[in-house]
N, C-alpha and C. Protein backbone atom coordinates (compact mmCIF):
# COMPACT_ATOMS: atom_id res chain seq x y z
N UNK A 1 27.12 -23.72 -35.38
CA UNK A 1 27.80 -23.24 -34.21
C UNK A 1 26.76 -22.80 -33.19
N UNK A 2 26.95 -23.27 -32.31
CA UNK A 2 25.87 -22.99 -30.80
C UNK A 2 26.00 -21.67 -30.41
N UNK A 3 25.28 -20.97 -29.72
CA UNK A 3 25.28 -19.42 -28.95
C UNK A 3 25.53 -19.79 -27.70
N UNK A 4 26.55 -18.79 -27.21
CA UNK A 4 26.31 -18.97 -25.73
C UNK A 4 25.37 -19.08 -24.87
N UNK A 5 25.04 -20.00 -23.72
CA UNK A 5 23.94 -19.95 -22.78
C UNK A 5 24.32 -19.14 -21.60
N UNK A 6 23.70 -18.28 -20.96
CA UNK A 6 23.82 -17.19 -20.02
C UNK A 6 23.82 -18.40 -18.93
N UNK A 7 22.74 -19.45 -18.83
CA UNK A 7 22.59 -20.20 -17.16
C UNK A 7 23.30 -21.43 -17.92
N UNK A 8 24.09 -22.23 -16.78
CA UNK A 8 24.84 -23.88 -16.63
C UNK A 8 23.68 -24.46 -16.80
N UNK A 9 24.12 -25.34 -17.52
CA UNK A 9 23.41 -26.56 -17.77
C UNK A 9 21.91 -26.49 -19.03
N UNK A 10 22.16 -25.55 -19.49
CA UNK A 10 21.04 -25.53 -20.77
C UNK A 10 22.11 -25.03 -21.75
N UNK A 11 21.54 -25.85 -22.85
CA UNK A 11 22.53 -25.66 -23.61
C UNK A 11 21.28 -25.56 -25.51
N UNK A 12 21.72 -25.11 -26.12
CA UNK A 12 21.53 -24.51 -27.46
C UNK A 12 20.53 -23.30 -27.43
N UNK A 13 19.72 -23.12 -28.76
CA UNK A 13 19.82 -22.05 -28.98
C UNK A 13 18.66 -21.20 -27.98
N UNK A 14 17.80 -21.82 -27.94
CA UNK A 14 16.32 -21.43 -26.69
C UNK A 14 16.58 -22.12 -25.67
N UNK A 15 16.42 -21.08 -24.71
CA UNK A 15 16.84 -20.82 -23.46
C UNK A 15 15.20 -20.64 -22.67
N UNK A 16 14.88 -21.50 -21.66
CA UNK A 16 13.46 -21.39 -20.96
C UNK A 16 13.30 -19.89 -20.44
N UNK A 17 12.44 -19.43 -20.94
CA UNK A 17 11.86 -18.30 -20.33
C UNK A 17 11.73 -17.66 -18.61
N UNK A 18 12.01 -16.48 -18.28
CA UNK A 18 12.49 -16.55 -17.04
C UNK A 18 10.81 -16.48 -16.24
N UNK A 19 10.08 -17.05 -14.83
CA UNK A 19 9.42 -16.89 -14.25
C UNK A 19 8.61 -15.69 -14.05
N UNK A 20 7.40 -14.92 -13.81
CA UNK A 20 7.05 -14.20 -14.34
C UNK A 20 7.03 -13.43 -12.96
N UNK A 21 6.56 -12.45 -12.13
CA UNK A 21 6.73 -12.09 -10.92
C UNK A 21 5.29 -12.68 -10.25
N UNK A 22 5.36 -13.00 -9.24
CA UNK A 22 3.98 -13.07 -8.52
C UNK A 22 3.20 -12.28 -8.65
N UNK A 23 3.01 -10.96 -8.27
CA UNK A 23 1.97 -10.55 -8.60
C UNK A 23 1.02 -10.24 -10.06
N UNK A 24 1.94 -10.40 -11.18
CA UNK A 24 1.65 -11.01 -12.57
C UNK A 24 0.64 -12.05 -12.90
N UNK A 25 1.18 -13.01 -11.54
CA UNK A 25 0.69 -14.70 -11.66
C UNK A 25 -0.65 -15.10 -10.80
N UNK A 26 -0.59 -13.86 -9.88
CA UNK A 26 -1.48 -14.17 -8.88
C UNK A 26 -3.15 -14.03 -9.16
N UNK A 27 -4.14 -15.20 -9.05
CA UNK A 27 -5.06 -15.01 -9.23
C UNK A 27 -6.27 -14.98 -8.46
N UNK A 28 -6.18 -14.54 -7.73
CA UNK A 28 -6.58 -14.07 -6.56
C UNK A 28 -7.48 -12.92 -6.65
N UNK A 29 -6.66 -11.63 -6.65
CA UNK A 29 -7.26 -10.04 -7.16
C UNK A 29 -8.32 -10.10 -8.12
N UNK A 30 -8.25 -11.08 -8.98
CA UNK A 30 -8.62 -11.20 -10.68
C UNK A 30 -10.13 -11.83 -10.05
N UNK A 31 -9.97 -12.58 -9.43
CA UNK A 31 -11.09 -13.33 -8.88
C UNK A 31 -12.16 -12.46 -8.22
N UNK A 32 -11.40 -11.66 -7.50
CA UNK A 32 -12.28 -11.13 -5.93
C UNK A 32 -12.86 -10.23 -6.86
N UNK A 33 -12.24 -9.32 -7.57
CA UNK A 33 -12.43 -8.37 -8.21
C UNK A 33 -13.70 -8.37 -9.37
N UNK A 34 -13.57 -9.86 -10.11
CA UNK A 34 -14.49 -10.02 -10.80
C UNK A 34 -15.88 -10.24 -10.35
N UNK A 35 -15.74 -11.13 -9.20
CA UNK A 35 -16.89 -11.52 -8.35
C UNK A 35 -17.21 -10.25 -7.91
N UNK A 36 -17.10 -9.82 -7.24
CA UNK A 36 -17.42 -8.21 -6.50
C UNK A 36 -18.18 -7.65 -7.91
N UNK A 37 -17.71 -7.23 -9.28
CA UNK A 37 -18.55 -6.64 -9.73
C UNK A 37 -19.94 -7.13 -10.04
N UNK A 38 -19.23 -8.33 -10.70
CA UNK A 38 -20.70 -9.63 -10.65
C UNK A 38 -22.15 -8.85 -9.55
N UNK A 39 -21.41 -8.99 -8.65
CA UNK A 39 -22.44 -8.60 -7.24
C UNK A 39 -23.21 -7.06 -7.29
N UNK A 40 -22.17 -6.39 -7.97
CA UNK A 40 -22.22 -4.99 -8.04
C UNK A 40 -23.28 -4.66 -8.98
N UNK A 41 -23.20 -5.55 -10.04
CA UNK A 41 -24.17 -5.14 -11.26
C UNK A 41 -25.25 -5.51 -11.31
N UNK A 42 -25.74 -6.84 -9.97
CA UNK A 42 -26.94 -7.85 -9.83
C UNK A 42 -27.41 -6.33 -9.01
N UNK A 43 -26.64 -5.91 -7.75
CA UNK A 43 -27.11 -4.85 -6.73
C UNK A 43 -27.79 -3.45 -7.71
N UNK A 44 -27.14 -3.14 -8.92
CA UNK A 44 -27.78 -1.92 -9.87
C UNK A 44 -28.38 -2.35 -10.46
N UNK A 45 -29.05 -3.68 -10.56
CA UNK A 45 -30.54 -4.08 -11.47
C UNK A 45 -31.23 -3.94 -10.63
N UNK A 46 -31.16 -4.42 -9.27
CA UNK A 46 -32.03 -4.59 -8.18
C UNK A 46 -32.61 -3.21 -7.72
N UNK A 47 -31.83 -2.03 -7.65
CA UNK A 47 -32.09 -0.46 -7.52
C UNK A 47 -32.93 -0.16 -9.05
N UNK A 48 -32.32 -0.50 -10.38
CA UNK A 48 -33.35 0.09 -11.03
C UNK A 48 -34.36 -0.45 -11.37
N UNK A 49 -34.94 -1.63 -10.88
CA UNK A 49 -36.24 -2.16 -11.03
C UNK A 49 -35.90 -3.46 -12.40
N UNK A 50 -35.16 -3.87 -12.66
CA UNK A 50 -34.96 -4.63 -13.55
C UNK A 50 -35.19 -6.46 -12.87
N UNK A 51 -36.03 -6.60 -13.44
CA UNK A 51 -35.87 -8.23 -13.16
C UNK A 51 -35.91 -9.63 -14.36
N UNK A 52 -35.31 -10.59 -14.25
CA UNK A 52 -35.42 -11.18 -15.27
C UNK A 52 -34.14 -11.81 -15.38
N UNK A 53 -33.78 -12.00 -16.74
CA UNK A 53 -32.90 -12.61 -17.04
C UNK A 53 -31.42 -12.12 -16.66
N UNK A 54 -31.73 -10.94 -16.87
CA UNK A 54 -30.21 -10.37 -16.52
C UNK A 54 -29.57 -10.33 -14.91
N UNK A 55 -30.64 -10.35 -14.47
CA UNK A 55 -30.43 -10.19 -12.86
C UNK A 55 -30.02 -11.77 -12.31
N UNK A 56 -30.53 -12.70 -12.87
CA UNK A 56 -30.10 -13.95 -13.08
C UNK A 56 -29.22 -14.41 -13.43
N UNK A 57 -28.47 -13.81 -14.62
CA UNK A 57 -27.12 -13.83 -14.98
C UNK A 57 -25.82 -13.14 -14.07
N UNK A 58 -26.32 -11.79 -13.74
CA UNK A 58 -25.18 -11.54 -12.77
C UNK A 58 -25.49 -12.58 -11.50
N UNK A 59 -26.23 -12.50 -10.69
CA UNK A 59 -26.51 -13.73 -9.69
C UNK A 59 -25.62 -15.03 -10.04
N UNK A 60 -25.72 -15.65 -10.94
CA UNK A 60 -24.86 -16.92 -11.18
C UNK A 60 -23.47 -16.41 -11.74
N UNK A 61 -23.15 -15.30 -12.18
CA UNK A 61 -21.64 -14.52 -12.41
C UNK A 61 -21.35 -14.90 -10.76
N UNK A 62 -21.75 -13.98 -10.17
CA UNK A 62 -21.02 -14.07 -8.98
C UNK A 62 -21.09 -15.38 -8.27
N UNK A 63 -21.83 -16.16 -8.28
CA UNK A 63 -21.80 -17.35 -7.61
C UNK A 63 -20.91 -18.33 -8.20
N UNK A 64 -20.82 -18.04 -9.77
CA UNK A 64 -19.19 -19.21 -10.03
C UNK A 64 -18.39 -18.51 -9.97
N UNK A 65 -18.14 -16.83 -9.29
CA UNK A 65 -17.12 -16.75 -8.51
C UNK A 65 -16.84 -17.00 -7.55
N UNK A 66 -17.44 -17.37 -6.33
CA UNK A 66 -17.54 -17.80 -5.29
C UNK A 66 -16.90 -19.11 -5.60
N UNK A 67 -17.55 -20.06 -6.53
CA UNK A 67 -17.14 -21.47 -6.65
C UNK A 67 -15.57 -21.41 -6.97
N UNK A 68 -15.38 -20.49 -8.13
CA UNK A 68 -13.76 -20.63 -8.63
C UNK A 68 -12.84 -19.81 -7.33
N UNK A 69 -13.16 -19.29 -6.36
CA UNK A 69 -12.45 -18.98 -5.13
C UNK A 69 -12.48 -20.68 -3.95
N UNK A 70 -13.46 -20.99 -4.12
CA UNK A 70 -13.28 -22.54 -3.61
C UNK A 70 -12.47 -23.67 -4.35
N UNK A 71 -12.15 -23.89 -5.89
CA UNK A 71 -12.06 -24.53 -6.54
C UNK A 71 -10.52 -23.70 -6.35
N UNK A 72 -10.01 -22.56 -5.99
CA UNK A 72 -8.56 -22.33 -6.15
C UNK A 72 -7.97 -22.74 -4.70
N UNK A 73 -8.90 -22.33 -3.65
CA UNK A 73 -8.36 -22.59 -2.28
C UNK A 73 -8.13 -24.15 -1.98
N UNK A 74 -9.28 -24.96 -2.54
CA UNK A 74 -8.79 -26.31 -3.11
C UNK A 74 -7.25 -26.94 -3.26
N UNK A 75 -7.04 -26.36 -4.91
CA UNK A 75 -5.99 -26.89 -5.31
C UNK A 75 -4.76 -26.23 -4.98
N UNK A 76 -4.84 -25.12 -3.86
CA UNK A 76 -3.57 -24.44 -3.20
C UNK A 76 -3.52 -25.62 -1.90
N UNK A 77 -4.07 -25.94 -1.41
CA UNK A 77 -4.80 -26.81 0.44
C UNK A 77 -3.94 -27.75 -0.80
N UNK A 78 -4.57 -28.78 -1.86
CA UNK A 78 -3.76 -29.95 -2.28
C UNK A 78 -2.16 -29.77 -2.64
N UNK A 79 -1.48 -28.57 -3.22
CA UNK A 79 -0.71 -28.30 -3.81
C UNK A 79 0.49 -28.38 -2.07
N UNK A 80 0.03 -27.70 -1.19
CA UNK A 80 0.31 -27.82 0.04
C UNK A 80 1.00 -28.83 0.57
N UNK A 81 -0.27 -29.82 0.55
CA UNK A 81 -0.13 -31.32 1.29
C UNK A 81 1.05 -32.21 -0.10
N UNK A 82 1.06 -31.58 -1.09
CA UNK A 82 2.14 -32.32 -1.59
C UNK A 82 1.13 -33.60 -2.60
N UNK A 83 -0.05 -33.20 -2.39
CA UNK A 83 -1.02 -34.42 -3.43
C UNK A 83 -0.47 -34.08 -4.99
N UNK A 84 -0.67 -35.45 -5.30
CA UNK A 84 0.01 -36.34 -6.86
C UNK A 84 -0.42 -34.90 -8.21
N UNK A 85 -1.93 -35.61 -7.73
CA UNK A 85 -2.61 -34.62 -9.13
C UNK A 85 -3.40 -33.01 -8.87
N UNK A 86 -2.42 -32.75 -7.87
CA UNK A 86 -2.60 -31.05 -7.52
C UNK A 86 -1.20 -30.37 -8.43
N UNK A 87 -2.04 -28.93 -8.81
CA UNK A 87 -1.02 -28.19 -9.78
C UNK A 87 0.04 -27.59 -8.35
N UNK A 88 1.37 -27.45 -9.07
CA UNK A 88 2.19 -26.80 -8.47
C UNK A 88 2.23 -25.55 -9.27
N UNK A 89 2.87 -24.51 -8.03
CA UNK A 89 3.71 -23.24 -8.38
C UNK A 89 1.87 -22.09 -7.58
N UNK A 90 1.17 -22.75 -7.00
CA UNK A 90 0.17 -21.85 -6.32
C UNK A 90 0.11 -21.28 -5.54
C-alpha cells in the first residue's frame, strides 16, 4: 500500500527533497572569506619575519582563490547565456 504524497504528481514512497535556502547554497561568502584569510595569514608571516615555504603556501591559498572566484563568475556569465554545458541553479 502506497503513502500519501503531500505534492501532485510524485507518487510512492520518497518524495524529492525540498530546495535548500539560498543563502545555505550560496558560495560566494565561503569564497571571499576563505581567500581574505589566505591573504591574512601570508600578511602575519610577512610581519613576523617568516619566509619560506609557508609564506608560499598562503600566497598560492589565496591566489586559487582568486582563480575559484573567476572559475564561479565564469560558470554563473555561462549559466546566464543559457550555454549547454554550464551548471544550472547559480
Amino acid at each position: 500500500m502506497e503513502e500519501p504524497s503531500n505534492s501532485p504528481g510524485v507518487t510512492g514512497r520518497f518524495r524529492p527533497p525540498p530546495d535548500l535556502p539560498k543563502p545555505l547554497v550560496d558560495l560566494w561568502p565561503v569564497v571571499i572569506v576563505g581567500t581574505v584569510l589566505w591573504f591574512l595569514a601570508s600578511l602575519v608571516l610577512l610581519l613576523a619575519g617568516i619566509r619560506g615555504v609557508w609564506l608560499w603556501t598562503t600566497l598560492a591559498g589565496g591566489g586559487l582563490g582568486f582563480v575559484g572566484m573567476a572559475i564561479m563568475a565564469w560558470q554563473r556569465a555561462a549559466s546566464r547565456r543559457g550555454s549547454r554545458g554550464a551548471q544550472r541553479g547559480l
